[in-house]
C-alpha atoms as a PDB file:
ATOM      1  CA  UNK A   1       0.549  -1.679 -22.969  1.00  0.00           C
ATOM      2  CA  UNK A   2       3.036   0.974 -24.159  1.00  0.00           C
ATOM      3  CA  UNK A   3       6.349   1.539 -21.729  1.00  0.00           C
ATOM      4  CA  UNK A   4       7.122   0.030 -18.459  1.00  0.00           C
ATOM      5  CA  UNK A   5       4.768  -1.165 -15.717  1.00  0.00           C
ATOM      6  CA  UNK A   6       6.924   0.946 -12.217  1.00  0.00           C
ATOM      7  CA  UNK A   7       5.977  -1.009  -9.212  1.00  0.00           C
ATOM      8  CA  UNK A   8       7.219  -0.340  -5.844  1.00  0.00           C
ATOM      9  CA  UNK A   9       6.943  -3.310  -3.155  1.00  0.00           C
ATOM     10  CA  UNK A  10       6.113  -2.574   0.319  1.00  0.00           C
ATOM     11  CA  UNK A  11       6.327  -5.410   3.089  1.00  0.00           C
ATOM     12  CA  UNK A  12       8.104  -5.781   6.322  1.00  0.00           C
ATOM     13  CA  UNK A  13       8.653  -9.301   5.731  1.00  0.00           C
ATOM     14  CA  UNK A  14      12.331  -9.315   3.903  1.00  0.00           C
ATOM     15  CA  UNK A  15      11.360 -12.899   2.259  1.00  0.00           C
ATOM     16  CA  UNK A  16       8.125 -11.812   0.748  1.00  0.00           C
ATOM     17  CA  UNK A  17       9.679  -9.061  -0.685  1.00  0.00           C
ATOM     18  CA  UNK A  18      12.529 -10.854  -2.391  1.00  0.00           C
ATOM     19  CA  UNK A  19       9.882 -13.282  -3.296  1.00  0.00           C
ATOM     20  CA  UNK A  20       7.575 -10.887  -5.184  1.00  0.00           C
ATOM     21  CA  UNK A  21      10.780  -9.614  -6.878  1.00  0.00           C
ATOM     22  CA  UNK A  22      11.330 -12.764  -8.347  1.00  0.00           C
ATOM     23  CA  UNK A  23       7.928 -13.348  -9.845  1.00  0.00           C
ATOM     24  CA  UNK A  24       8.120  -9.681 -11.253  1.00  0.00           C
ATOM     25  CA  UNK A  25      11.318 -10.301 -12.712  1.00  0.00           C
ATOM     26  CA  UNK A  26       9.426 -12.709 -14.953  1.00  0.00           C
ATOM     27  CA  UNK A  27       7.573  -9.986 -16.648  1.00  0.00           C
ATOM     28  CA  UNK A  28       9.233  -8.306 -18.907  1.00  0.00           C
ATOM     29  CA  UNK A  29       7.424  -4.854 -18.900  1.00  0.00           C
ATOM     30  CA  UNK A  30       7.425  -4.502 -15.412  1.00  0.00           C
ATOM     31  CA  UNK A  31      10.339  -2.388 -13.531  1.00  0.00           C
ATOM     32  CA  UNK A  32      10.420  -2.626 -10.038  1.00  0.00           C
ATOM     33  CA  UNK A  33      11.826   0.611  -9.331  1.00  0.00           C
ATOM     34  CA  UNK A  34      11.935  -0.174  -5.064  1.00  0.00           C
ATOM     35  CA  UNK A  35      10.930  -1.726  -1.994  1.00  0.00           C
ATOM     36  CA  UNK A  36      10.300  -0.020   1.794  1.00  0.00           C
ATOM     37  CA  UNK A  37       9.624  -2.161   4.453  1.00  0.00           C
ATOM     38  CA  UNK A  38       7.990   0.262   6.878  1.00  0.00           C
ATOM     39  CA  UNK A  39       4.663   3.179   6.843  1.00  0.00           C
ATOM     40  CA  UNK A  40       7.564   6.079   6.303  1.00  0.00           C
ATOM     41  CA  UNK A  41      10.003   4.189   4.454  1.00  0.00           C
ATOM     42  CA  UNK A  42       7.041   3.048   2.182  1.00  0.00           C
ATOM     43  CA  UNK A  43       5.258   7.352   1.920  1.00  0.00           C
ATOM     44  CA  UNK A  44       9.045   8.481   1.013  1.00  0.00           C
ATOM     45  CA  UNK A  45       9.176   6.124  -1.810  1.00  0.00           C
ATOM     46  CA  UNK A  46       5.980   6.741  -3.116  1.00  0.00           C
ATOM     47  CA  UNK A  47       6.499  10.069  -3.258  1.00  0.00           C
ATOM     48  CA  UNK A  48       9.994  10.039  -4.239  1.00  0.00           C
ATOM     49  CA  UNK A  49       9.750   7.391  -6.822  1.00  0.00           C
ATOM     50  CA  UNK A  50       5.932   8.252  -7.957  1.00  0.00           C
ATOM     51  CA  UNK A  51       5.168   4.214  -9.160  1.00  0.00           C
ATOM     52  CA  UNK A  52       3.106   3.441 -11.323  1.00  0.00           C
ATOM     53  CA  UNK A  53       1.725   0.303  -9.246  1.00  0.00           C
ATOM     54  CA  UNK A  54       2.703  -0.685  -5.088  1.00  0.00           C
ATOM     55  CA  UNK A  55       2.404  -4.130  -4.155  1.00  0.00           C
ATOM     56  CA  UNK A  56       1.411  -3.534  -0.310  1.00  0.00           C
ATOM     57  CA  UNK A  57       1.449  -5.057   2.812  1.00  0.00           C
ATOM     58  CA  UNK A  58      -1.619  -4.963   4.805  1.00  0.00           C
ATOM     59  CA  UNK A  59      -0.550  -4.970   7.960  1.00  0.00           C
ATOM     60  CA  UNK A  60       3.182  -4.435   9.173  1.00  0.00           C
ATOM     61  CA  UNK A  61       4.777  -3.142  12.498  1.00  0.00           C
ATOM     62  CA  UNK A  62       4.667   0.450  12.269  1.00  0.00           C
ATOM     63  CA  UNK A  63       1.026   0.479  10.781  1.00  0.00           C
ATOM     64  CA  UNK A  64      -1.198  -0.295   8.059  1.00  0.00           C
ATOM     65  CA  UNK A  65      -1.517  -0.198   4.249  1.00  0.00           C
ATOM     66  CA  UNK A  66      -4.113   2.246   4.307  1.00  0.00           C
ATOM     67  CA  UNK A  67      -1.607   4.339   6.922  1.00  0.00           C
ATOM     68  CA  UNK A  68       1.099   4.478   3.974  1.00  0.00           C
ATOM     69  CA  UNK A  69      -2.004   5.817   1.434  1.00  0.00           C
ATOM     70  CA  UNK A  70      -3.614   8.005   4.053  1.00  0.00           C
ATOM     71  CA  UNK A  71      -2.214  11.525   3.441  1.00  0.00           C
ATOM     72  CA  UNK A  72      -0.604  10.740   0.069  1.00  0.00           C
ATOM     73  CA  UNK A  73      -1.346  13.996  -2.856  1.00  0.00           C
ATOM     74  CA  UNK A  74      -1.054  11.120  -5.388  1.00  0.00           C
ATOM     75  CA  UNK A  75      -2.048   7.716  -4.683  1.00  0.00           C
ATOM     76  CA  UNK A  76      -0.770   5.301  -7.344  1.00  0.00           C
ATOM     77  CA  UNK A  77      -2.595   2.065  -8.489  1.00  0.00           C
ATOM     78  CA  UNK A  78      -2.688  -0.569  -5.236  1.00  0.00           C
ATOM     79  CA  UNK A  79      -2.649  -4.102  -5.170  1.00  0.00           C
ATOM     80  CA  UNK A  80      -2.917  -4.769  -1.175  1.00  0.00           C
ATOM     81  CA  UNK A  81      -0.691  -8.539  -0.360  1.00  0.00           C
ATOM     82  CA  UNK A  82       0.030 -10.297   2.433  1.00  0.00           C
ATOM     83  CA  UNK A  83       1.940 -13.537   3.518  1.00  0.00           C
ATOM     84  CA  UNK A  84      -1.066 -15.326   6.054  1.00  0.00           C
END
C-alpha cells in the first residue's frame, strides 16, 4: 500500500468511537481524518472530507447506515460496525 489509508468513523455511541480511534491509532498508515455521530453529521463529512474508508454504525438515532450512503455521488469503501 502506497500513502495513507483516510478513514472517517461514524457512530452515535461517543465510547465506540474513541474506542475505534484507539485501535486505528495502532496502524501506522491509517489517518483518521474524522468522526460524525449522526445521518447529516456523518453525509457532510463524507462529502467534505471524501475518505478513503468509513467505519459505520448500523443503526443510530437519526437513521441508518445505509441512510448516510443513500444519496451520496461518491460512496467511499464501507466497513458497517456496531457495539451489540
Amino acid at each position: 500500500m502506497t500513502g495513507m489509508l483516510r478513514v472517517l468513523i461514524v457512530d452515535d455511541a461517543r465510547l465506540a468511537r474513541q474506542e475505534l480511534r484507539t485501535l486505528l491509532s495502532a496502524l501506522p498508515w491509517v489517518q483518521c481524518v474524522g468522526e460524525a455521530d449522526d445521518v447529516p453529521a456523518a453525509r457532510e463529512a463524507i462529502t467534505t472530507l471524501a475518505p478513503d474508508l468509513v467505519l459505520l454504525d448500523v443503526q443510530m438515532p437519526s437513521g441508518s447506515g445505509f441512510d448516510v450512503l443513500d444519496g451520496l455521488d461518491t460512496v467511499p469503501a464501507v466497513v458497517f460496525v456496531t457495539a451489540y
